[in-house]
Protein backbone atom coordinates (compact mmCIF):
# COMPACT_ATOMS: atom_id res chain seq x y z
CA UNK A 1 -28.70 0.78 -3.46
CA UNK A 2 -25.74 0.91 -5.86
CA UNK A 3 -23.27 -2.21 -6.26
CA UNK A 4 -19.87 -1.49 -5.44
CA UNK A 5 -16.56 -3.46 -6.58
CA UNK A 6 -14.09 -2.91 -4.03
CA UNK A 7 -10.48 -3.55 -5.31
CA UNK A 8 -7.60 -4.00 -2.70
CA UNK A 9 -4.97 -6.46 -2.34
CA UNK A 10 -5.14 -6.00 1.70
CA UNK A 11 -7.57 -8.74 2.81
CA UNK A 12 -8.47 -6.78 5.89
CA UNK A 13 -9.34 -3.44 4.35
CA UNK A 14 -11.06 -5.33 1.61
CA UNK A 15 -13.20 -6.82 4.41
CA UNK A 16 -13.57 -3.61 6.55
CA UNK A 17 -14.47 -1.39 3.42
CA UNK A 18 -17.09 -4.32 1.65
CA UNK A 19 -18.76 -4.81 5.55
CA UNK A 20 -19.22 -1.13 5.94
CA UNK A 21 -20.62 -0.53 2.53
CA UNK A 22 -22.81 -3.61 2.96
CA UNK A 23 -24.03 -1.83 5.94
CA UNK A 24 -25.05 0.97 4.26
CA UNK A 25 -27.37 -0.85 2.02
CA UNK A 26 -24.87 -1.30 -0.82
CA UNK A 27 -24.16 -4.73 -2.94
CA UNK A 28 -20.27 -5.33 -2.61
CA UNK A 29 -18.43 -7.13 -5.15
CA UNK A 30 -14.75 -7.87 -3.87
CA UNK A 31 -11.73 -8.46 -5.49
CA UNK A 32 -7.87 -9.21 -4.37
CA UNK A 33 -5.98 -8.46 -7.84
CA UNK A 34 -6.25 -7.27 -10.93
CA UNK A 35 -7.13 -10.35 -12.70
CA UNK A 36 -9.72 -10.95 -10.14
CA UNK A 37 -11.06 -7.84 -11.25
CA UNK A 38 -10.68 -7.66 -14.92
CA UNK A 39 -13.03 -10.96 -14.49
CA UNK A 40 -15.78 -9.06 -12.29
CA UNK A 41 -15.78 -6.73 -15.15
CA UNK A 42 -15.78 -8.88 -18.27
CA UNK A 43 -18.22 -11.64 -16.91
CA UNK A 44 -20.46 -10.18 -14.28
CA UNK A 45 -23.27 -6.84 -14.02
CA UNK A 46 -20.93 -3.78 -14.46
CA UNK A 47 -20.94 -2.01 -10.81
CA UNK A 48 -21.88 1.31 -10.46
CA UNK A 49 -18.74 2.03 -9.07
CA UNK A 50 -15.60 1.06 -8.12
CA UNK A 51 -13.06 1.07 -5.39
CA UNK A 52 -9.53 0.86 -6.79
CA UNK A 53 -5.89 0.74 -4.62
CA UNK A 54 -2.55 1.65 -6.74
CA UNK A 55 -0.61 -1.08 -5.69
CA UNK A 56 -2.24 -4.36 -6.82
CA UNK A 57 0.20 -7.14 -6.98
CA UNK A 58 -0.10 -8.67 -10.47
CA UNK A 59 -0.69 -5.22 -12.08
CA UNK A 60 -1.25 -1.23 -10.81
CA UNK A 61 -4.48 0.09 -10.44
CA UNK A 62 -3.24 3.05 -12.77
CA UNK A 63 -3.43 0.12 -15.57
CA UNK A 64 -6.56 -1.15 -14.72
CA UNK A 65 -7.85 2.97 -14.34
CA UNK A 66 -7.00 3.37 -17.80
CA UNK A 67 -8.41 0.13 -19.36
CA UNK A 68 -11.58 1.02 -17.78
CA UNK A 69 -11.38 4.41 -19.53
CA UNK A 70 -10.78 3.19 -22.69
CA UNK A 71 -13.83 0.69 -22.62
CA UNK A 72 -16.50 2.29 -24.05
CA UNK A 73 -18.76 -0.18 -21.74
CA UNK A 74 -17.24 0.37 -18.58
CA UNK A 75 -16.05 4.22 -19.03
CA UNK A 76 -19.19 5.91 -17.18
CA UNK A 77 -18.05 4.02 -14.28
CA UNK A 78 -17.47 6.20 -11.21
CA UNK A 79 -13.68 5.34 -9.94
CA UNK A 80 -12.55 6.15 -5.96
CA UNK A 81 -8.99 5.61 -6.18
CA UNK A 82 -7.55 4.43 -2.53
CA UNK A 83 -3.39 4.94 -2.50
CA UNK A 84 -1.11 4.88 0.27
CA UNK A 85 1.21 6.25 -2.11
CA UNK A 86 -0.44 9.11 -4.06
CA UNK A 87 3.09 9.68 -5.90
CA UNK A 88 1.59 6.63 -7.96
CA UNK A 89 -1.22 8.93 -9.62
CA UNK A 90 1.88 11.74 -10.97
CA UNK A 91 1.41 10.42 -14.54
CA UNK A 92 -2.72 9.82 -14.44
CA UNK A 93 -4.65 12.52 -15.18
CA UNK A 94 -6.97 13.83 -13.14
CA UNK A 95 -10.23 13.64 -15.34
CA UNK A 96 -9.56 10.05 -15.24
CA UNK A 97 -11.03 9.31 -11.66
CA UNK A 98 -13.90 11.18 -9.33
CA UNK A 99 -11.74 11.28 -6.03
CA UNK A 100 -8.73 9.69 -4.27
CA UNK A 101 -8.37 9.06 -0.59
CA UNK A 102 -5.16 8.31 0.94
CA UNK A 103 -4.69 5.45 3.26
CA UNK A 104 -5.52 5.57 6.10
CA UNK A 105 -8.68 7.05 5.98
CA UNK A 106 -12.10 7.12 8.19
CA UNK A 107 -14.20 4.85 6.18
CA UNK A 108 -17.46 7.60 6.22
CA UNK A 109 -15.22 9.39 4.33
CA UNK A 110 -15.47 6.75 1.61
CA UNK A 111 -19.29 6.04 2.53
CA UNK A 112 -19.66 9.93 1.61
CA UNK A 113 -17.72 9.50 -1.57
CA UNK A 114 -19.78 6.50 -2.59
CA UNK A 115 -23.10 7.90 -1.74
CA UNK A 116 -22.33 11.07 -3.62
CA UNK A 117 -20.72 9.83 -7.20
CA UNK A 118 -23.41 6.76 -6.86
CA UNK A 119 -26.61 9.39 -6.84
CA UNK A 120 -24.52 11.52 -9.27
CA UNK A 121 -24.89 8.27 -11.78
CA UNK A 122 -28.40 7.56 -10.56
CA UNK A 123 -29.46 11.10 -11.60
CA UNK A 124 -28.11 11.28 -14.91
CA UNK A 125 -29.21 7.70 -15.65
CA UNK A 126 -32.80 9.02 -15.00
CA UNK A 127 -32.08 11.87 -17.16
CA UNK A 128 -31.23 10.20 -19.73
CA UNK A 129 -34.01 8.13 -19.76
CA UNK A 130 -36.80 11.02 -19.80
């Protein structure tokens, strides 16, 4: 299946969300912070998408949105941003993520999410190849 980095500064809802995609038949990548995942993305496979809370503690998840936009390497990458606080997206633009979900949320809800923006990727990249 697809490999997922799952961004959250909340150990247990890191855990919860990387078990149930595991489950699922997905390769899970965690990561705590936003240096933790700035290095995921600079030295390891790219993911094939990515999990992202607002509220990181040593920068926002807006900041790390919008570095992954503006990396022509890491752009294509499918974003779920996961908020307890969607007030924090007012200044991002839409176009720059494929959904948000707002904690709490049932976690199929996120399997669905996954599943659908991961075969949307997996489509084009066949596409693109024919």
């Amino acid at each position: 299946m697809a490999r997922i980095l799952v961004v959250d500064d909340d150990p247990l809802l890191l855990e919860l969300l990387g078990d149930a995609l595991e489950l699922a038949g997905h390769d899970v990548v965690t990561a705590l912070n936003g240096k933790a995942c700035y290095s995921h993305l600079k030295s390891r496979k790219l993911p094939d998408l990515i999990t992202l809370d607002c509220r990181l503690p040593d920068v926002s998840g807006t900041t790390i949105l919008r570095s992954i936009r503006a990396n022509p390497i890491q752009r294509h990458i499918p974003v779920i941003i996961i908020t307890a606080s969607p007030e924090d997206l007012a200044d991002v633009p839409e176009e720059l993520y494929q959904a948000l979900m707002t904690k709490p949320f049932p976690l199929q809800d996120v399997l669905r999410l996954v599943d659908q923006y991961t075969k949307d990727a997996e489509e084009l990249l066949s596409y693109d190849s024919c």
